[in-house]
Protein backbone atom coordinates (compact mmCIF):
# COMPACT_ATOMS: atom_id res chain seq x y z
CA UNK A 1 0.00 0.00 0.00
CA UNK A 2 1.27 3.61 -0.86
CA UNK A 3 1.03 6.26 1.74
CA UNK A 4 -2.76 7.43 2.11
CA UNK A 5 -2.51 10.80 0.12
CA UNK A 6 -4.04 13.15 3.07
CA UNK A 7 -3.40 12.95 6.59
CA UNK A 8 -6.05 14.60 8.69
CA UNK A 9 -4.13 17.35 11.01
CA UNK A 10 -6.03 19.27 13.89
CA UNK A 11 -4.00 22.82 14.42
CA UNK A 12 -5.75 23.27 18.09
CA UNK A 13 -4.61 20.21 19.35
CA UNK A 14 -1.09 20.40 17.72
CA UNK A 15 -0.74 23.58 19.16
CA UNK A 16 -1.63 22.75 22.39
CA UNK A 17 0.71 20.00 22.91
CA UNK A 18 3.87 21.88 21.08
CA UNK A 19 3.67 25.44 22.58
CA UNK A 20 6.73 25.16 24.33
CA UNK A 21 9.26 24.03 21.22
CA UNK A 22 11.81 26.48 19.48
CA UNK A 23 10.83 27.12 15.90
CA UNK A 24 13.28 24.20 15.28
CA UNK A 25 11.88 21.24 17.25
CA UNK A 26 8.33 22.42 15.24
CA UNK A 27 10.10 21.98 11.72
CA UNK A 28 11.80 18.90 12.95
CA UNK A 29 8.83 16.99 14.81
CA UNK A 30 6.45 18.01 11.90
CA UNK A 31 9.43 16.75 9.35
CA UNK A 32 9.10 13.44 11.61
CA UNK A 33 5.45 13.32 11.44
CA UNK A 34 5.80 13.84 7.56
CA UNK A 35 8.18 10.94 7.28
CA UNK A 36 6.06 8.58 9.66
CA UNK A 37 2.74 8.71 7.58
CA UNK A 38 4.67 8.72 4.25
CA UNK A 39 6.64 4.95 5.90
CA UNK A 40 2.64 4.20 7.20
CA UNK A 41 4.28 3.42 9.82
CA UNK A 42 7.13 4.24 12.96
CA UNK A 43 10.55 5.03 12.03
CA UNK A 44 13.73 3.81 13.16
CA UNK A 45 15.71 4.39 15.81
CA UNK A 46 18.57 5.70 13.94
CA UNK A 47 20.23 9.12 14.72
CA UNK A 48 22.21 9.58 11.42
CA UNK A 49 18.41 8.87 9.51
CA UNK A 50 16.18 10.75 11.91
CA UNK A 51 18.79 13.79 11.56
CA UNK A 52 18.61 13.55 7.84
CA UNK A 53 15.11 13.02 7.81
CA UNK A 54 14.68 16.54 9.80
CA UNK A 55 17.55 18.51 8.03
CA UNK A 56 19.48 18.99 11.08
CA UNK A 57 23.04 18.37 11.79
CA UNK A 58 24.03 15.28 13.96
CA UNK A 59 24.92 18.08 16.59
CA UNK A 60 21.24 19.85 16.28
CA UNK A 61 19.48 16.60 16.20
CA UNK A 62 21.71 15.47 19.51
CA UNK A 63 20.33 19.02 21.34
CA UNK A 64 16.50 18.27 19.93
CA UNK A 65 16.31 14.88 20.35
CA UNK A 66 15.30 14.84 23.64
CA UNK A 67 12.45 17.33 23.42
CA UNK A 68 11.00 15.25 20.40
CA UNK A 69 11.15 11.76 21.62
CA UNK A 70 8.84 13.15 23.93
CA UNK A 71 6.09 12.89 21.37
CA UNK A 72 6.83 9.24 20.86
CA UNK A 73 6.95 5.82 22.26
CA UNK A 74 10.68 4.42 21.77
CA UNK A 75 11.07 0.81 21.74
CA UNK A 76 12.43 -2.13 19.86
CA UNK A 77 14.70 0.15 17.54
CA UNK A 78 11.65 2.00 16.48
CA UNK A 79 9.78 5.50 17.17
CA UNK A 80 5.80 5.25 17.39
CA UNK A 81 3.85 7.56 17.14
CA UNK A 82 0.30 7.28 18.90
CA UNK A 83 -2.24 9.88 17.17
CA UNK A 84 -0.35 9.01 13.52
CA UNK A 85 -0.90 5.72 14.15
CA UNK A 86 -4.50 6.51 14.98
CA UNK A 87 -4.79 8.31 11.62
CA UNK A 88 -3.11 5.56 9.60
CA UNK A 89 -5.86 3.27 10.80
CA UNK A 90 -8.46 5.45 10.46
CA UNK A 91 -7.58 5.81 6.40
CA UNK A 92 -7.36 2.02 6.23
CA UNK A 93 -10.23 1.16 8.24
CA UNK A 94 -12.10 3.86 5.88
CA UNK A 95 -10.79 2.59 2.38
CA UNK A 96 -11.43 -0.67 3.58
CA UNK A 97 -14.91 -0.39 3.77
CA UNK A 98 -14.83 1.77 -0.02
CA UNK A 99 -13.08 -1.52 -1.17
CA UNK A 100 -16.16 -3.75 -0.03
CA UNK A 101 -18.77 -1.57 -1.05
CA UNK A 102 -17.63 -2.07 -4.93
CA UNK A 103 -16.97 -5.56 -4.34
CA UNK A 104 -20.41 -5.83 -2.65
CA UNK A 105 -21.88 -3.40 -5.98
CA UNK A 106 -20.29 -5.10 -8.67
C-alpha cells in the first residue's frame, strides 16, 4: 500500500501540545510526522536517519532529540507515534470499507 494521500491534522490540538518548542523542534517533529505517515508506519531508531530526515546536523538533532522523543513511544529500535498511528488506521479502516462496497456493488 502507498502512503494514504491526506493525513487529517487538527492545528488546536497540535498547538496545544507543542507550545513550548523552538521554531526548530516544530520543523523537525512536523518533518518526523511527515516521514512517519509517508513509511505508514514508525521510524527507526537511527540518529544519522532521523537527523537527515529533519535537516538537522548530527549536533542539532543530539540538542532536539530529547524534546522530540517526547512525542513518541521508543522501543524495539523503532519511534511510534500514537495519534499518527490513529490516523493511519483510520484511512485504512475507511478505504477498507470503499473496497467492499464495490466488491459488494459489482
Amino acid at each position: 500500500m502507498s502512503a494514504p494521500p491526506y493525513m487529517r491534522f487538527w492545528p488546536a490540538d497540535y498547538l496545544g501540545d507543542t507550545r513550548h518548542l523552538t521554531t526548530q523542534e516544530h520543523g523537525a517533529y512536523l518533518l518526523l510526522i511527515l516521514a512517519y505517515w509517508q513509511n505508514e508506519g514508525p521510524l527507526a531508531d537511527d540518529d544519522k536517519r532521523m537527523a537527515r530526515i529533519v535537516g538537522m546536523t548530527p549536533r542539532e538533532w543530539t540538542k532536539a532529540k530529547k524534546t522530540i522523543a517526547e512525542f513518541f513511544q521508543i522501543a524495539a529500535g523503532q519511534w511510534r507515534h500514537k495519534r499518527i498511528e490513529a490516523e493511519l488506521a483510520h484511512v485504512r479502516t475507511k478505504s477498507a470499507k470503499a473496497s467492499a462496497a464495490v466488491k459488494t456493488r459489482y
